[in-house]
Protein backbone atom coordinates (compact mmCIF):
# COMPACT_ATOMS: atom_id res chain seq x y z
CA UNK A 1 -0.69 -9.98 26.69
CA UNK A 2 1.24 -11.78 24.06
CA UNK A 3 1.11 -10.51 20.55
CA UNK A 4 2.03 -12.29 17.30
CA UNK A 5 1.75 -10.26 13.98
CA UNK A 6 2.52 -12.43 10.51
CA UNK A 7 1.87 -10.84 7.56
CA UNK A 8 3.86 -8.74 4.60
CA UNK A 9 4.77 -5.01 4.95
CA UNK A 10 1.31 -3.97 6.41
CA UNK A 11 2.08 -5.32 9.42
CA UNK A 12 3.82 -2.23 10.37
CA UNK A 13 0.62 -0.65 9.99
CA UNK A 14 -0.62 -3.00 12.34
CA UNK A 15 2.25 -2.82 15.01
CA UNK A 16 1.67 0.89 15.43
CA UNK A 17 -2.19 0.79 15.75
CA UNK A 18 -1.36 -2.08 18.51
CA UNK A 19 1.66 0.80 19.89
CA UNK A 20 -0.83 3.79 19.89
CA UNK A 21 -3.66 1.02 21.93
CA UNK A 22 -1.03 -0.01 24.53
CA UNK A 23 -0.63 3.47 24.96
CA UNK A 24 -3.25 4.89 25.40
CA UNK A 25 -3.88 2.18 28.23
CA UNK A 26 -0.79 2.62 29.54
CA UNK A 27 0.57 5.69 28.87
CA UNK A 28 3.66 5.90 30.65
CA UNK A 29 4.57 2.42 29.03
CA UNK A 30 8.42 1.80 28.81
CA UNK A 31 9.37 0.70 24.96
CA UNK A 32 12.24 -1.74 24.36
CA UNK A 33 12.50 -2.96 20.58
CA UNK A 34 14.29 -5.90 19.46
CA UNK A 35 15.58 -7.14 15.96
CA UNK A 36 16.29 -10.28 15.26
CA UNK A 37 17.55 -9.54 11.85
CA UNK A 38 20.60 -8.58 13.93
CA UNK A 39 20.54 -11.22 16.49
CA UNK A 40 19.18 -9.74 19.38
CA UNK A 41 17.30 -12.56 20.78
CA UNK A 42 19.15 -13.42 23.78
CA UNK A 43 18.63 -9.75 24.85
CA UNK A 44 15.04 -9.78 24.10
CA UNK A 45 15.01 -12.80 26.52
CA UNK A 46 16.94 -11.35 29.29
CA UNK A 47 14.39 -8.37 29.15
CA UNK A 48 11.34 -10.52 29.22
CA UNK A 49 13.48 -12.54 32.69
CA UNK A 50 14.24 -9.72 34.77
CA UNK A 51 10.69 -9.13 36.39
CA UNK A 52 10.48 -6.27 38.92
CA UNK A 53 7.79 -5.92 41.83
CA UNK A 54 8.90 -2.47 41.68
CA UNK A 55 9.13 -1.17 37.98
CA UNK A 56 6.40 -0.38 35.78
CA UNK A 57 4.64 -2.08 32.99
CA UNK A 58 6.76 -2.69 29.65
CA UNK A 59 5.51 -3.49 26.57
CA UNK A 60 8.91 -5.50 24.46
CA UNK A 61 9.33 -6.02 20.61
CA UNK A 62 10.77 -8.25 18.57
CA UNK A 63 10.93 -7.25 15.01
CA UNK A 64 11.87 -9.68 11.61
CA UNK A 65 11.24 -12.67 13.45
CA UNK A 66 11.54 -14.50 10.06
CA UNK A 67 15.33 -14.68 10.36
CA UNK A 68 15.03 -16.81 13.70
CA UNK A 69 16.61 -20.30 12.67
CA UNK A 70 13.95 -23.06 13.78
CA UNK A 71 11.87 -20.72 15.08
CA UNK A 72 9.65 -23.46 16.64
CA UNK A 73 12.40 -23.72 19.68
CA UNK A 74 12.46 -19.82 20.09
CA UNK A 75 8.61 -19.92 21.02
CA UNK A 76 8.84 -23.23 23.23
CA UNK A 77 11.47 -21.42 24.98
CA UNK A 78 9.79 -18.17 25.70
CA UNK A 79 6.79 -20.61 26.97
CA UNK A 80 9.08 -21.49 30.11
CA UNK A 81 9.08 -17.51 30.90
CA UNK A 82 7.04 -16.32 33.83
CA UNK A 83 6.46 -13.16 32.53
CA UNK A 84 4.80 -10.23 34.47
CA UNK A 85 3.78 -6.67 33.42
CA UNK A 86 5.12 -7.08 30.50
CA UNK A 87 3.15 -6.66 27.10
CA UNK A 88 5.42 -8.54 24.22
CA UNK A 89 4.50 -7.86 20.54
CA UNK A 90 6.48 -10.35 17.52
CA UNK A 91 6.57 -9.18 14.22
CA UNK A 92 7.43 -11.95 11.60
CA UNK A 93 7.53 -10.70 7.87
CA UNK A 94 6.50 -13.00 4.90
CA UNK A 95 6.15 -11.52 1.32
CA UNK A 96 4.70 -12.77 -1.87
CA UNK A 97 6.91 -13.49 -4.61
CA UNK A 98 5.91 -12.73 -8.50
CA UNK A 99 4.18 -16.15 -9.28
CA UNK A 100 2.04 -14.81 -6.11
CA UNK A 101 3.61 -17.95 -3.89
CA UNK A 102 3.88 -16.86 0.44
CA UNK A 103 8.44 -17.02 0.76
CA UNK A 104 9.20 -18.21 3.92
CA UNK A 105 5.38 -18.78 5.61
CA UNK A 106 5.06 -19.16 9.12
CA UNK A 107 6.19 -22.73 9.84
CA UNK A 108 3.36 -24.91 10.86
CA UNK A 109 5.23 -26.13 14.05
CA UNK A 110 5.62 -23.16 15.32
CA UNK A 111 1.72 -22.53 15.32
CA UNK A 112 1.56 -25.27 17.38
CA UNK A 113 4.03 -23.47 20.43
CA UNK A 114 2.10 -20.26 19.61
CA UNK A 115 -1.42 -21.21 20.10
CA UNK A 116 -2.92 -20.54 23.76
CA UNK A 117 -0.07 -18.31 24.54
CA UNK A 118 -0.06 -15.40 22.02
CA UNK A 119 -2.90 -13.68 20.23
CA UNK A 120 -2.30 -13.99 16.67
CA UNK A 121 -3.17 -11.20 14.26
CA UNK A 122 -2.48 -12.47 10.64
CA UNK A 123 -2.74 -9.63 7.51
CA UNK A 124 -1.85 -9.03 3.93
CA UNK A 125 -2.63 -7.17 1.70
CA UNK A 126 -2.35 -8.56 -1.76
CA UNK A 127 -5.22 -7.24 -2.65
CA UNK A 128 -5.17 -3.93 -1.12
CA UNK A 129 -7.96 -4.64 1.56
CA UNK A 130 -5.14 -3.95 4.44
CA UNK A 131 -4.60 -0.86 4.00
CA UNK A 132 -7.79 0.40 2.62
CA UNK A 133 -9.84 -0.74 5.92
CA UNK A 134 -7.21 0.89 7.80
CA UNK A 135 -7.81 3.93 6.37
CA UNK A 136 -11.34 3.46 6.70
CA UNK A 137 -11.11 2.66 10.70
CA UNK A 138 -8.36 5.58 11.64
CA UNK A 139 -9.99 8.59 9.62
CA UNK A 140 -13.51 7.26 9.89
CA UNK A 141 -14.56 7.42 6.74
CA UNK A 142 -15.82 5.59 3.94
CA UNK A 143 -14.13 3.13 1.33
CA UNK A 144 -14.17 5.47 -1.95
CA UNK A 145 -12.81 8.41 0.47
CA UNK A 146 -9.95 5.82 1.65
CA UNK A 147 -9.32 4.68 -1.81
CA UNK A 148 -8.88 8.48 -3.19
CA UNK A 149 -6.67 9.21 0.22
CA UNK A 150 -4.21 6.12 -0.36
CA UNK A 151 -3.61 7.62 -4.08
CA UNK A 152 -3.05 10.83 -2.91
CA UNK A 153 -0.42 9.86 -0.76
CA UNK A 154 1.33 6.97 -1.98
CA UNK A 155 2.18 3.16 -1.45
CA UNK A 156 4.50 3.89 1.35
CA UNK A 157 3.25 2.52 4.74
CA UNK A 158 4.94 4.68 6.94
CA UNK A 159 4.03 8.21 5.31
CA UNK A 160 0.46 6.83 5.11
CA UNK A 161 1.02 6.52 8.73
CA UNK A 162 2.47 9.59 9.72
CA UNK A 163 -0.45 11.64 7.00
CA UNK A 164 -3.06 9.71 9.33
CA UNK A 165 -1.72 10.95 12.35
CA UNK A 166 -1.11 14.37 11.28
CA UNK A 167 -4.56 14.82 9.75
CA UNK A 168 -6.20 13.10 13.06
CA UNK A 169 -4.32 15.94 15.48
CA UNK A 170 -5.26 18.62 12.95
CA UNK A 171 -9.30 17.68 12.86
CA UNK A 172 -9.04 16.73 16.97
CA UNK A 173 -12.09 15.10 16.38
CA UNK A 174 -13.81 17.06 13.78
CA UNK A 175 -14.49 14.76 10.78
CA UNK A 176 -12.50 14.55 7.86
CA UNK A 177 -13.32 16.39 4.43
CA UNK A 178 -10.33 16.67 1.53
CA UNK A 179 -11.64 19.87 1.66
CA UNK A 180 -10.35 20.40 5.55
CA UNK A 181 -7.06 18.93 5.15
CA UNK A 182 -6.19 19.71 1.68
CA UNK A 183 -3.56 22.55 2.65
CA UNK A 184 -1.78 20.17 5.30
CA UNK A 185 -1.55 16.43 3.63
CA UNK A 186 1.59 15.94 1.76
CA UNK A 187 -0.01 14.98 -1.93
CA UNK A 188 2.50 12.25 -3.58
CA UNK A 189 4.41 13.18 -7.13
CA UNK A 190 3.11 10.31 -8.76
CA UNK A 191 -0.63 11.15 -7.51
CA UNK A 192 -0.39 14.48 -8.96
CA UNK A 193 0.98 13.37 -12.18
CA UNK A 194 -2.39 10.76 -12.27
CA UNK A 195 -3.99 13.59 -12.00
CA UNK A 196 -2.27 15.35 -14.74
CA UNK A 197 -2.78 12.19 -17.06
CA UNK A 198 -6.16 11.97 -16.40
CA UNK A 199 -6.84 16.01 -17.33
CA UNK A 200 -5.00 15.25 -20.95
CA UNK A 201 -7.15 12.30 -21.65
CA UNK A 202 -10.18 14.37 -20.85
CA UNK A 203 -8.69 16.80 -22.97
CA UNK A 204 -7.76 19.53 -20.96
CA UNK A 205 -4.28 20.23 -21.53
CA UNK A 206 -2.99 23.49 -21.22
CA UNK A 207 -2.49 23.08 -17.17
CA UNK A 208 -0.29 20.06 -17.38
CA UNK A 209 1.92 21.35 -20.68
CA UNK A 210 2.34 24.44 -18.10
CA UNK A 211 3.35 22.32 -15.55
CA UNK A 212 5.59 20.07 -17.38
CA UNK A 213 7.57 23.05 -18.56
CA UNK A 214 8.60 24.18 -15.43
CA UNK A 215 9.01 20.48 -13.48
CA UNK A 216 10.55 18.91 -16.49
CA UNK A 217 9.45 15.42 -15.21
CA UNK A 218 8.60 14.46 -18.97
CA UNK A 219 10.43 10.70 -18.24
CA UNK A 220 7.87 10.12 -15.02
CA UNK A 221 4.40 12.12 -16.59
CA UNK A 222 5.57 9.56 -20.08
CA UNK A 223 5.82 5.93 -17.80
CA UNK A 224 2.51 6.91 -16.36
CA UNK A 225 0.83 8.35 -19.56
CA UNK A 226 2.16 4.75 -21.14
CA UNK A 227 1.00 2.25 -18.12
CA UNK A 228 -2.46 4.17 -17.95
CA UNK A 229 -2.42 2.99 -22.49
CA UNK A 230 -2.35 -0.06 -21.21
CA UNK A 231 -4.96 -0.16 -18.48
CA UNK A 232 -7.13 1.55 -20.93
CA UNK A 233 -6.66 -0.90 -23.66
CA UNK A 234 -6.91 -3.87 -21.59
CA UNK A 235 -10.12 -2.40 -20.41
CA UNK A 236 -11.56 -1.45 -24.12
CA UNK A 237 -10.64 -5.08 -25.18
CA UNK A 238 -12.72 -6.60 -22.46
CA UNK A 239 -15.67 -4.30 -22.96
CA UNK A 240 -15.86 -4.76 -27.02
CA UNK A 241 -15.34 -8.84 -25.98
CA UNK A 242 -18.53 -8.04 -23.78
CA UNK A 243 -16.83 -9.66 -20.33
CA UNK A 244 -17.44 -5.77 -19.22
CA UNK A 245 -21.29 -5.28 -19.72
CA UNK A 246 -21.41 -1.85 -18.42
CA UNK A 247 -19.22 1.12 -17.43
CA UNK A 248 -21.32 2.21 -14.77
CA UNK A 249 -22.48 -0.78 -12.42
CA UNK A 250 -19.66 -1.35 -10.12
CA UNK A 251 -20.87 -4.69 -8.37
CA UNK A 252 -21.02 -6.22 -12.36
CA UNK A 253 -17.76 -4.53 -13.34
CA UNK A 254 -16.21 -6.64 -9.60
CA UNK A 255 -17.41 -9.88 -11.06
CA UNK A 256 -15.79 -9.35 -14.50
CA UNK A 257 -12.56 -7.82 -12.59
CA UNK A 258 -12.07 -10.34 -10.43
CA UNK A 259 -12.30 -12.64 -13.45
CA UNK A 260 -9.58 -11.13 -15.30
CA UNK A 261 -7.64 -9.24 -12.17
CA UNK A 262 -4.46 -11.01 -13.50
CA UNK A 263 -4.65 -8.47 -16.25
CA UNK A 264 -4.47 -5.93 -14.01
CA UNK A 265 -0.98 -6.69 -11.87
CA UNK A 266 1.49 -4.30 -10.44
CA UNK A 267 4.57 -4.25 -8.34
CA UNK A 268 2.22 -4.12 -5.22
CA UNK A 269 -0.08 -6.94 -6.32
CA UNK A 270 -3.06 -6.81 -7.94
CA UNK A 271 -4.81 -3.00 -8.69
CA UNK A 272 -8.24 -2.58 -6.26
CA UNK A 273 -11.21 -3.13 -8.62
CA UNK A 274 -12.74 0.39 -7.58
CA UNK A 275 -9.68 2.08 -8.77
CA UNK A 276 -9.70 0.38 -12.36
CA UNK A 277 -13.68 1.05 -12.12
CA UNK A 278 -13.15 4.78 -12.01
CA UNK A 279 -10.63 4.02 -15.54
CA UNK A 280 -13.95 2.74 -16.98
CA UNK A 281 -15.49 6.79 -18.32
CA UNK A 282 -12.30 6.84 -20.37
CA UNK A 283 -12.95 3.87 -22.41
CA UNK A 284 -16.08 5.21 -23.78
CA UNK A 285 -13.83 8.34 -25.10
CA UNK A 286 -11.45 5.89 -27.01
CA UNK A 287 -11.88 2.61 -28.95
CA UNK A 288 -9.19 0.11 -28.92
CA UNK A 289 -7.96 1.24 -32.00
CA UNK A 290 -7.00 4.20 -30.95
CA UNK A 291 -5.59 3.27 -27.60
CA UNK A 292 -3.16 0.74 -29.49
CA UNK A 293 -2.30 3.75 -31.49
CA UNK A 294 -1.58 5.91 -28.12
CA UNK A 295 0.19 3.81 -26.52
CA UNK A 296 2.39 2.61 -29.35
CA UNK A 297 3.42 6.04 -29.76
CA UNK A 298 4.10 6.06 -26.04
CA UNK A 299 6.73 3.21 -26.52
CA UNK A 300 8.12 4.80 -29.80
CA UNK A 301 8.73 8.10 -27.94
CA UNK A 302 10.14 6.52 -25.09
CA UNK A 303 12.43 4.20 -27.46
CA UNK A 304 13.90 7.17 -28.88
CA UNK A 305 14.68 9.42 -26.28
CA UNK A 306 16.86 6.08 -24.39
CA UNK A 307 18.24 5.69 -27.86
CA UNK A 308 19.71 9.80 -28.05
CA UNK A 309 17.32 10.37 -31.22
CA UNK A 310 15.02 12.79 -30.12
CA UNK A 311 14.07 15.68 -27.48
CA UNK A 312 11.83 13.88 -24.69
CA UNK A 313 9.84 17.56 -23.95
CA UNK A 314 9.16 18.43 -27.56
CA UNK A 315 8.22 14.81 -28.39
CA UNK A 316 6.49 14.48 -25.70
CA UNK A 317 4.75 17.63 -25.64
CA UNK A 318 3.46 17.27 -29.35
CA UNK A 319 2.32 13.81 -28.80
CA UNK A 320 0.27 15.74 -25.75
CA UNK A 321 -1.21 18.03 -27.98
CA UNK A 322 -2.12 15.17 -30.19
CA UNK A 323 -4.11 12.95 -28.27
């Protein structure tokens, strides 16, 4: 079978679901990757050539197809190949740039070479779908547990991967409870320090001024203390403009989000409504006032430990104490 995967980076996530399949079929499947990022095309071709009555069944890759000049005549030329117990998998890599706009899309005339001869599995995930249903599919679980698991460990694809995997041997079968796998999955810094954020606005405190004292990661715990001002505020503004109606219907707060999701953009692409949803408890804590206050303060702290006229930990640690 021929395999075509377009999409951004989650295609990786998709190339090793397809790896572990083929594999499981096939489990003494020879590998033989590819990249054509540094021009290993011609070799990619003599592997898919040499057919053997003899050998067994290979499964060949070709990763970053995007960097294939004309790629149209790469695909009309692999259509001449007879090819025989051989599985071939190609990877082509588009992204989204910051006005949201696909760089370098699959070209249309190459679609036309592809169709009939390769299954094509097109992804993204722009708005966070991607990985979330992936999530949901390997650990079996539902979409709030996926959500919580993709904060906990991160943004990067392939330790998502490897936690999945990990936490999949571990159960060997059994189903999956944080509470099971809490002592083996590898939490993420910036998870933890959500956490951490989220206990001060609560107003428990005296666990994360602990924790700062002996970390001293006052620079990281103060960018996400700031950014979570802003999500707050943003928030705040829409509920007092009533576009937010209620705090605690999620299906009306996803009509309102999706409305206004521009508001809510991050070097990923745009935050997953659920997660902003679970922001919404805090807003009914502060008023907009306030929050303006906060995170001005944020800034000014930030402003002057850049600018040598102040200790970030005491600064930070009153403000802490403050809020």
């Amino acid at each position: 079978m021929n395999y075509l995967i377009i999409g951004d980076s989650t295609t990786e996530l998709v190339y090793k679901d397809l790896i572990n399949k083929l594999t499981v079929e096939t489990p003494n499947i020879l590998q033989k990757t590819f990249d054509a990022g540094l021009k290993e095309e011609s070799l990619f071709f003599q592997s898919i050539s040499i057919n053997s009555m003899f050998g067994g069944k290979e499964v060949l890759i070709l990763k970053r197809a995007e960097k294939i000049d004309k790629i149209w005549n790469f695909f009309k030329a692999m259509n001449n190949f007879n090819i025989l117990n051989k599985d071939i998998i190609i990877i082509y890599n588009s992204s989204l740039n910051e006005f949201g706009k696909e760089v370098k899309p699959f070209p249309k005339k190459a679609r036309k070479e592809v169709e009939g001869n390769f299954k094509l599995i097109e992804v993204s995930d722009k708005d966070g779908n991607t990985t979330t249903n992936y999530i949901i599919n390997t650990l079996n679980v539902d979409k709030s547990t996926a959500l919580k698991f993709k904060d906990m460990v991160g943004g990067d694809l392939s330790v998502l991967h490897q936690e999945i995997q990990k936490i999949n041997n571990f159960l060997d079968g059994d189903s999956f409870t944080f509470e099971k796998v809490v002592n083996i999955l590898t939490i993420s810094k910036e998870y933890n320090t959500f956490d951490m954020v989220k206990e001060v606005l609560q107003g428990n405190k005296e666990n994360t001024l602990l924790h700062l004292t002996k970390s001293k990661e006052h620079i990281f715990f103060l960018n996400i203390l700031t950014g979570e001002f802003l999500n707050l505020l943003k928030l705040r503004v829409l509920f007092e403009e009533g576009t937010i109606k209620s705090t605690r219907n999620y299906n009306s707060f996803k009509i309102a989000f999706e409305k206004n999701k521009n508001l809510f953009k991050n070097k990923r692409g745009f935050s997953h409504p659920y997660v902003i949803f679970l922001k919404l408890p805090l807003i009914e804590k502060f008023d907009s006032i306030t929050l303006q206050r906060y995170l001005n303060k944020a800034l000014d702290i930030e402003a002057k430990f850049k600018s040598g006229n102040g200790e970030l930990d005491i600064m930070l640690e009153t403000f802490i104490l403050e809020i």
